[in-house]
C-alpha atoms as a PDB file:
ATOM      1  CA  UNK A   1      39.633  85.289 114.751  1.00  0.00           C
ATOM      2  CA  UNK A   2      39.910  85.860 111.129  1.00  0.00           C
ATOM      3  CA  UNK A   3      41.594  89.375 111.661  1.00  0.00           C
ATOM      4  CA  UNK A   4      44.141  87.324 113.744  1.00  0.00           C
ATOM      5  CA  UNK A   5      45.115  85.213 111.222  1.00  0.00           C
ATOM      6  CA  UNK A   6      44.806  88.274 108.162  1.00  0.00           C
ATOM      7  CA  UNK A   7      47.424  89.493 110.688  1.00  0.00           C
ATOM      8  CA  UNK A   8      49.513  87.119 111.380  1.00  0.00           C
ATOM      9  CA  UNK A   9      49.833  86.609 107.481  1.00  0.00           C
ATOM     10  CA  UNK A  10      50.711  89.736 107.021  1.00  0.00           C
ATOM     11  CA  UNK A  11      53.253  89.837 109.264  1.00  0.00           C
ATOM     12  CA  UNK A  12      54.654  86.239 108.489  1.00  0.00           C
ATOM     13  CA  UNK A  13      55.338  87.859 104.783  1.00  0.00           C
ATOM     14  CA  UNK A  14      56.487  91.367 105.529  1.00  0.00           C
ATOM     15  CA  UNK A  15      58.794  89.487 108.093  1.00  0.00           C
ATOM     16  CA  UNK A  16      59.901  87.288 105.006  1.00  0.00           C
ATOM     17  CA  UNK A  17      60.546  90.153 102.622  1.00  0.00           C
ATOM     18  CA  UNK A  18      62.986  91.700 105.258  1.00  0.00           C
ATOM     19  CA  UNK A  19      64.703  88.577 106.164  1.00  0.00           C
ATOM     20  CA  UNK A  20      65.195  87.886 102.315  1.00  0.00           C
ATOM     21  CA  UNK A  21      66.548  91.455 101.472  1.00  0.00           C
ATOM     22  CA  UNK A  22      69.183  91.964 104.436  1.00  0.00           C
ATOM     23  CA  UNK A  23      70.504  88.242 103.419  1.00  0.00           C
ATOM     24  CA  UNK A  24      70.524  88.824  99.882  1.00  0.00           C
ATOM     25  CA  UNK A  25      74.468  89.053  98.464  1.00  0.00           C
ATOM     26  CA  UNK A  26      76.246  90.731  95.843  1.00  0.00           C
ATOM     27  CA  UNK A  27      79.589  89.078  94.616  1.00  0.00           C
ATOM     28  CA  UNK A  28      82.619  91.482  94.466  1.00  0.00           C
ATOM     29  CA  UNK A  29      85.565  90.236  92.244  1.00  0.00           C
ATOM     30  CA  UNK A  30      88.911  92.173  93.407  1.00  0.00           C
ATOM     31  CA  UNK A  31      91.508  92.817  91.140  1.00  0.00           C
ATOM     32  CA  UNK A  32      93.931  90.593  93.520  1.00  0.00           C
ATOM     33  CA  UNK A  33      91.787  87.794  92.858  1.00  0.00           C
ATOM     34  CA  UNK A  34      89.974  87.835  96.105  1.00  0.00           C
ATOM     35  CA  UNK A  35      85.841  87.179  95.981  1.00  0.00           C
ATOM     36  CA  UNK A  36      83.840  89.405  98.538  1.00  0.00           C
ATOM     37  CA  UNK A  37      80.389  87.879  98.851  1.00  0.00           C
ATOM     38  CA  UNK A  38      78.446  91.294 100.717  1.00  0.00           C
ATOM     39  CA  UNK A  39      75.692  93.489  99.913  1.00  0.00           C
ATOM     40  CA  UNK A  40      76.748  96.437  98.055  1.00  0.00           C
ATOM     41  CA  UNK A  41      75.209  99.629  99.985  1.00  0.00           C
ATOM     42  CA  UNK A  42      76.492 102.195  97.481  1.00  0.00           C
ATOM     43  CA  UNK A  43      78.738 102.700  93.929  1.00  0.00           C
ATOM     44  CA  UNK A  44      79.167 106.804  93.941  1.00  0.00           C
ATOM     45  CA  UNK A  45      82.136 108.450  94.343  1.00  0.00           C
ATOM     46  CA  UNK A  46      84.666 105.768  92.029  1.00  0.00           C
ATOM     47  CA  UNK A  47      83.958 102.964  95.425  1.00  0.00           C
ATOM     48  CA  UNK A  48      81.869 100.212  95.743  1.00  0.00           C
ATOM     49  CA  UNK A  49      80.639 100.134  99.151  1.00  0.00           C
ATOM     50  CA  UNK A  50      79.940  97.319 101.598  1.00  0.00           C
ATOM     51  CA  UNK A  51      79.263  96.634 105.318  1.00  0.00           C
ATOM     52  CA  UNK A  52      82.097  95.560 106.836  1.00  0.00           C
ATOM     53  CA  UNK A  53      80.890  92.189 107.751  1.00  0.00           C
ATOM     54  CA  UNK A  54      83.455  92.015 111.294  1.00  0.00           C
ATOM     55  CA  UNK A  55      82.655  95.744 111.935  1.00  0.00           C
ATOM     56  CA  UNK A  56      78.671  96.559 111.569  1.00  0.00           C
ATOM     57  CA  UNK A  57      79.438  99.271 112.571  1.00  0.00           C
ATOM     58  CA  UNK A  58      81.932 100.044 109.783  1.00  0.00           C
ATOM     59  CA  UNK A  59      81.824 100.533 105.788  1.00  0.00           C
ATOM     60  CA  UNK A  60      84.676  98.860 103.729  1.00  0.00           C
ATOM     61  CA  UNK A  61      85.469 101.292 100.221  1.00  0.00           C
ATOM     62  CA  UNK A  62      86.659  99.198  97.460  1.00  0.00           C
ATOM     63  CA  UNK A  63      88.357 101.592  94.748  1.00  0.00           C
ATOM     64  CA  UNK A  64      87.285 101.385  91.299  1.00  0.00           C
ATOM     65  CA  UNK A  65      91.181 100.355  90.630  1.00  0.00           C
ATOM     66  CA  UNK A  66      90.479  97.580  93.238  1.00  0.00           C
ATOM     67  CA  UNK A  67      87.853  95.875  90.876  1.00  0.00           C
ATOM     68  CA  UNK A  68      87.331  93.247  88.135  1.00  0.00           C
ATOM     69  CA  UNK A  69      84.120  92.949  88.492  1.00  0.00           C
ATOM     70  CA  UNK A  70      80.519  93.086  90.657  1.00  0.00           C
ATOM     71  CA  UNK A  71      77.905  90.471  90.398  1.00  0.00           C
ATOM     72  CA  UNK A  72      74.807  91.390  92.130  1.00  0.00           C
ATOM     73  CA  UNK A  73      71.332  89.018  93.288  1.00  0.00           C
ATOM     74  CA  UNK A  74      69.710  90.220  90.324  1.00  0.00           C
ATOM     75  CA  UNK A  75      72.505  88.627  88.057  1.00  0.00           C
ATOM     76  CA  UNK A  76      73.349  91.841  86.242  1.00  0.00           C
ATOM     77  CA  UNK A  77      77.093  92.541  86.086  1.00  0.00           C
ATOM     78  CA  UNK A  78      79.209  95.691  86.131  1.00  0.00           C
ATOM     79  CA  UNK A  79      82.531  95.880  84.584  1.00  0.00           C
ATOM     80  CA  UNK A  80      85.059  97.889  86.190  1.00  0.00           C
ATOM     81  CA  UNK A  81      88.207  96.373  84.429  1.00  0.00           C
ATOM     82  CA  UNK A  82      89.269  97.383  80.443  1.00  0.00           C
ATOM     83  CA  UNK A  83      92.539  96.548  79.377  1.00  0.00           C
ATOM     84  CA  UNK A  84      94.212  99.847  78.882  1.00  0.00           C
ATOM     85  CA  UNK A  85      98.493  99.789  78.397  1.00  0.00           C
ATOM     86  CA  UNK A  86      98.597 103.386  80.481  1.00  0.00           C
ATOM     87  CA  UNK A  87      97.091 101.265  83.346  1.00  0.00           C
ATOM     88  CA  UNK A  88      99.363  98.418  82.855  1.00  0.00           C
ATOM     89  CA  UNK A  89      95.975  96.340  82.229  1.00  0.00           C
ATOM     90  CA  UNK A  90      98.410  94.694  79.235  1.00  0.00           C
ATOM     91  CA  UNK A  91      95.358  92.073  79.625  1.00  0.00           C
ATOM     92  CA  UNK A  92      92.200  91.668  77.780  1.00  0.00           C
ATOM     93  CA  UNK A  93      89.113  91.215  80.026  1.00  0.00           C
ATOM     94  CA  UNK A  94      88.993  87.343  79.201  1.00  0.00           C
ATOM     95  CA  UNK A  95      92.417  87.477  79.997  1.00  0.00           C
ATOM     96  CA  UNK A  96      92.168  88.639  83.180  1.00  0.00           C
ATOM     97  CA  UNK A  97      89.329  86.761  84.482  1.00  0.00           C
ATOM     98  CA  UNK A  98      91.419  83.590  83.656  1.00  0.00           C
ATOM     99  CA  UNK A  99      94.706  85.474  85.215  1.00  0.00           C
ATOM    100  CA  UNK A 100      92.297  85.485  88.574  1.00  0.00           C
ATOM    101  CA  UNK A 101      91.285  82.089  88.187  1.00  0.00           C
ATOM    102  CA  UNK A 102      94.515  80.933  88.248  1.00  0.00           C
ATOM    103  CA  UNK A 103      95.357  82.806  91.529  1.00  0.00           C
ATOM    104  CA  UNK A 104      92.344  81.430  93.328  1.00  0.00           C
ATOM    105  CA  UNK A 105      93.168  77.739  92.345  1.00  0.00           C
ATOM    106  CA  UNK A 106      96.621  78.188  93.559  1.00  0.00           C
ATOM    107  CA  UNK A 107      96.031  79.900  96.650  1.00  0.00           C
ATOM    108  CA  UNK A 108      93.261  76.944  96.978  1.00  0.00           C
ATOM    109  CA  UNK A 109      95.410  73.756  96.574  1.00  0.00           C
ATOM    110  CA  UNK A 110      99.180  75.006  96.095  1.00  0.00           C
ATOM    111  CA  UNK A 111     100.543  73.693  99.229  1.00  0.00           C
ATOM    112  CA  UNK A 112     104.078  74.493  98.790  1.00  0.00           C
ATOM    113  CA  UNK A 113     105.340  71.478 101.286  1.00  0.00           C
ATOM    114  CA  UNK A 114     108.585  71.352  99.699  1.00  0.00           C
ATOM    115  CA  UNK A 115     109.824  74.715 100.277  1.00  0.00           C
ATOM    116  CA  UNK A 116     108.661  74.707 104.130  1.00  0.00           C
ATOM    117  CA  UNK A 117     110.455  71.252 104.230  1.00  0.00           C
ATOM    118  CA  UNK A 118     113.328  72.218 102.629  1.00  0.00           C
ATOM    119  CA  UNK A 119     114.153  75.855 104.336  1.00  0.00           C
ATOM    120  CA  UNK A 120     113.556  73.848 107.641  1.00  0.00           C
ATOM    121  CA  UNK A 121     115.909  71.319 107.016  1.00  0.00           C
ATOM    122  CA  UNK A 122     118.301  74.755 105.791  1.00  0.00           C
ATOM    123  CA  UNK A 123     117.363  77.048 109.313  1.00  0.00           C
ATOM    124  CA  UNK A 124     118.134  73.181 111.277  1.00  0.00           C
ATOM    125  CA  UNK A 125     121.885  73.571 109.686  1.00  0.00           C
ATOM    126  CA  UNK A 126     122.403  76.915 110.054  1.00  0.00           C
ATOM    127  CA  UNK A 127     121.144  76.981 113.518  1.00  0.00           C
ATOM    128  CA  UNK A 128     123.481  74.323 114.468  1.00  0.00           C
ATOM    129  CA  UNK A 129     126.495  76.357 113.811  1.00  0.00           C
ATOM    130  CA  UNK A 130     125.598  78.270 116.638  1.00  0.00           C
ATOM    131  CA  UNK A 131     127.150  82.023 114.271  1.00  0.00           C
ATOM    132  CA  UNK A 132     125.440  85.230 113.358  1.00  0.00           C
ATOM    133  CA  UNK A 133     125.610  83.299 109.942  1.00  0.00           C
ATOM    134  CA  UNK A 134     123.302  80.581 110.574  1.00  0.00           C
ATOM    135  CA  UNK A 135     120.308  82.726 109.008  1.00  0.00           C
ATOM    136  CA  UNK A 136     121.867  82.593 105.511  1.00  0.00           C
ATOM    137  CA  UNK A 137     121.671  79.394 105.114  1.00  0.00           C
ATOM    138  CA  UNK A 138     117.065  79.330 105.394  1.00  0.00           C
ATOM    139  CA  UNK A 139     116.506  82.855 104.234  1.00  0.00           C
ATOM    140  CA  UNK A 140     119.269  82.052 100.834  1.00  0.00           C
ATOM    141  CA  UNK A 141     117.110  79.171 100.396  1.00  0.00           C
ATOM    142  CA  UNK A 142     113.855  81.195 100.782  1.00  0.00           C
ATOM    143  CA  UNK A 143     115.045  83.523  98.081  1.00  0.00           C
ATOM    144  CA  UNK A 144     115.626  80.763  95.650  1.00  0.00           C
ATOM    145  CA  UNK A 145     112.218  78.865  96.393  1.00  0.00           C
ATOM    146  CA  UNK A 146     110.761  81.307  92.867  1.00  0.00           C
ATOM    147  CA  UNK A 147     113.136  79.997  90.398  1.00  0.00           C
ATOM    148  CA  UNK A 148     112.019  75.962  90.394  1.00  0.00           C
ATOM    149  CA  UNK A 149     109.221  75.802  87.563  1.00  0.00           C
ATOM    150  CA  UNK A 150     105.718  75.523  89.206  1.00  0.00           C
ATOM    151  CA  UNK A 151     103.733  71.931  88.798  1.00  0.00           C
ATOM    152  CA  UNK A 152     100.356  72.714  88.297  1.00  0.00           C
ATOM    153  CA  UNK A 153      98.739  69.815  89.479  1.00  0.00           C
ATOM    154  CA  UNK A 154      94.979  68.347  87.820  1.00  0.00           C
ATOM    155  CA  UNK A 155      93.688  67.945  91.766  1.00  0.00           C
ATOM    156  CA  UNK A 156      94.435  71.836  92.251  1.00  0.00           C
ATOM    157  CA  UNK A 157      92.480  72.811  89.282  1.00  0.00           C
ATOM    158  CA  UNK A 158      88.967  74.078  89.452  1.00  0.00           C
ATOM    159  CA  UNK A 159      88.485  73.341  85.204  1.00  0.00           C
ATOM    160  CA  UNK A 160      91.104  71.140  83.767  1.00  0.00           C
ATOM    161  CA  UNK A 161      90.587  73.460  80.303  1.00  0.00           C
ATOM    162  CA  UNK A 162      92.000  76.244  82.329  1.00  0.00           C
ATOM    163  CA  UNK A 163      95.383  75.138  81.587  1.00  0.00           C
ATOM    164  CA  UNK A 164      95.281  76.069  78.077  1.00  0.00           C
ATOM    165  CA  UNK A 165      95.505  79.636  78.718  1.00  0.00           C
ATOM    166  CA  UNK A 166      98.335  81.089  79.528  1.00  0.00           C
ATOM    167  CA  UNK A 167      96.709  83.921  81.200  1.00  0.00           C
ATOM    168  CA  UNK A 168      95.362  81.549  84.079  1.00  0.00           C
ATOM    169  CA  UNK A 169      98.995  79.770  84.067  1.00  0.00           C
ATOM    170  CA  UNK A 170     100.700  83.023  84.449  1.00  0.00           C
ATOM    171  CA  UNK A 171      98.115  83.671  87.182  1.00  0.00           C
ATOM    172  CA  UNK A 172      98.698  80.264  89.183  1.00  0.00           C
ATOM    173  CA  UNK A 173     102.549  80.840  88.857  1.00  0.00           C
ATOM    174  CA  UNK A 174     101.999  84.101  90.441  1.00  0.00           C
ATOM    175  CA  UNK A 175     100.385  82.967  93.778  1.00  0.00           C
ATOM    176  CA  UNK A 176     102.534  79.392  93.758  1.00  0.00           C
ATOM    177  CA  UNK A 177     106.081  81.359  94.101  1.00  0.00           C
ATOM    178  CA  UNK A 178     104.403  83.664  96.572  1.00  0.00           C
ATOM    179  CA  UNK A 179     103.575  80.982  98.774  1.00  0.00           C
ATOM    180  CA  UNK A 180     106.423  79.220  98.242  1.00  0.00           C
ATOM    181  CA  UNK A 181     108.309  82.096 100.086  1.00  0.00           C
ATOM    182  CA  UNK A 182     106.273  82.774 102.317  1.00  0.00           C
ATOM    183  CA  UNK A 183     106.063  79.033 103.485  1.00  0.00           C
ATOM    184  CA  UNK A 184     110.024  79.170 103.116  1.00  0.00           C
ATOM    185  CA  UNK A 185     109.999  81.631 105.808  1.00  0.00           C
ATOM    186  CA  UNK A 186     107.891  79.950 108.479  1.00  0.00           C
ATOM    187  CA  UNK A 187     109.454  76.639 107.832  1.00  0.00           C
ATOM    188  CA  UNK A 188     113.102  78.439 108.166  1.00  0.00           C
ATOM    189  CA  UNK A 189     112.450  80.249 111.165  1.00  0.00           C
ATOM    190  CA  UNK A 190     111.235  77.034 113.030  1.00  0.00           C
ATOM    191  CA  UNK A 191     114.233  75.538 111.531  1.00  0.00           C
ATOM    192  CA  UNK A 192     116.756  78.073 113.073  1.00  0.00           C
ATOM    193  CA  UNK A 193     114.888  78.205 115.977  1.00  0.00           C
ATOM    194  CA  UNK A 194     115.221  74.297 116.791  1.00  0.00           C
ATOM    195  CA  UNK A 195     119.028  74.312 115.461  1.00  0.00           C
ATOM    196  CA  UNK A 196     119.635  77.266 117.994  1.00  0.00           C
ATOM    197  CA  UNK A 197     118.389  75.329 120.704  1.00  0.00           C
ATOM    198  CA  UNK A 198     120.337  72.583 119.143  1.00  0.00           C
ATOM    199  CA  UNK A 199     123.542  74.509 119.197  1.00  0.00           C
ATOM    200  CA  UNK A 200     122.475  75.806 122.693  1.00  0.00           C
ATOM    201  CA  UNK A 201     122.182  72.301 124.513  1.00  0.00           C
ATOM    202  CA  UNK A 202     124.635  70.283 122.913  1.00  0.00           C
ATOM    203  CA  UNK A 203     127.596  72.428 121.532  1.00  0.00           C
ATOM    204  CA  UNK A 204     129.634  71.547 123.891  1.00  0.00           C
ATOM    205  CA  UNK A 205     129.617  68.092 122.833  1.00  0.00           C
ATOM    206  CA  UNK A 206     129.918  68.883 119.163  1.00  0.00           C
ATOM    207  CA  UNK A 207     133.348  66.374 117.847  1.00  0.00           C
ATOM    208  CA  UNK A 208     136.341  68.970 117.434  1.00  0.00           C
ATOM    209  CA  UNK A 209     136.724  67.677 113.489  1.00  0.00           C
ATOM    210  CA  UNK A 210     133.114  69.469 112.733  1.00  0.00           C
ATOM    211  CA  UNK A 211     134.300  72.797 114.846  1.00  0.00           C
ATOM    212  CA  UNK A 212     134.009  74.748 111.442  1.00  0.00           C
ATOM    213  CA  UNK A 213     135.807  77.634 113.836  1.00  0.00           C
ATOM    214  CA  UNK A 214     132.781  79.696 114.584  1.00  0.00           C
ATOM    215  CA  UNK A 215     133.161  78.722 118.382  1.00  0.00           C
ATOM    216  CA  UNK A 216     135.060  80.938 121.137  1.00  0.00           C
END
């Protein structure tokens, strides 16, 4: 009886110790400003290497150019940004951790409603016109949605003393125009789609003192 339960003790903590090191993660901070939360498998060859966590079967490579920065379980860290001007790394590595701050908050809370709203109600016009033309109107509007200054707004912010550097502003900005075209888009095309179907359905009825002279 007492060699069962030796065993079973044994086996409970070797069972333990496996479970614990196949769940343990290292943090990978990408240059983009994307966190990776995987265990790193190997760092030869200028890559960090990781299991690709959809793919088992499958490594993922991140190039040394890729990376700010990897955190591993034991809480040592290894630095693979420097700020170097031949690089274009113009930023210190302060600098640049706040730059990728800012891109995570925005990407985090930056909705960009306005632009979606306001391309939509653009593709809606444009569509109604029923002309090859109608796709100026949203996609003019998308290409304007960067010059508006960005609000940064206190709920978005993950450390309201962020704001004081410029580096994390510059970073936020970044990401909030990026959305806003890309939200611009979507909200555009739905917009021309609808004022298409608009045009489609109801042109016929259209008053003759709004035919802008588009129609056959």
């Amino acid at each position: 009886m007492l060699k069962k339960v030796l065993l079973f003790l044994v086996f409970s903590f070797s069972f333990q110790s496996v479970v614990s090191q196949t769940t343990v993660q290292d943090t990978i901070y990408l240059m983009n400003g994307h966190v990776v939360g995987e265990r790193v498998i190997d760092t030869l060859l200028g890559a960090v290497t990781i299991i690709n966590p959809k793919k088992p079967s499958k490594k993922i490579h991140y190039e040394w150019d890729q990376l700010f920065m990897v955190r591993f379980a034991n809480g040592d860290k290894r630095y693979y940004y420097k700020q170097d001007s031949l690089l274009s790394n113009w930023f210190t590595r302060d600098e640049m951790w706040m730059y990728m701050k800012g891109e995570n908050d925005a990407r985090k809370g930056f909705k960009a409603r306005g632009a979606m709203i306001g391309a939509g109600i653009a593709g809606v016009i444009g569509g109604m016109t029923g002309t090859f033309w109608g796709p100026v109107a949203p996609y003019g509007f998308m290409a304007l949605t960067g010059l508006p200054k960005v609000r940064i707004r206190h709920s978005t912010i993950s450390n309201p003393t962020y704001v004081e550097s410029d580096a994390y502003i510059l970073g936020y900005e970044r990401v909030a125009r990026q959305r806003r075209k890309i939200k611009a888009v979507i909200g555009g095309t739905v917009g021309l789609a609808i004022g298409y179907t608009i045009y489609a359905l109801f042109h016929s009825s259209y008053p003759e003192n709004i035919d802008v002279g588009f129609n056959k």
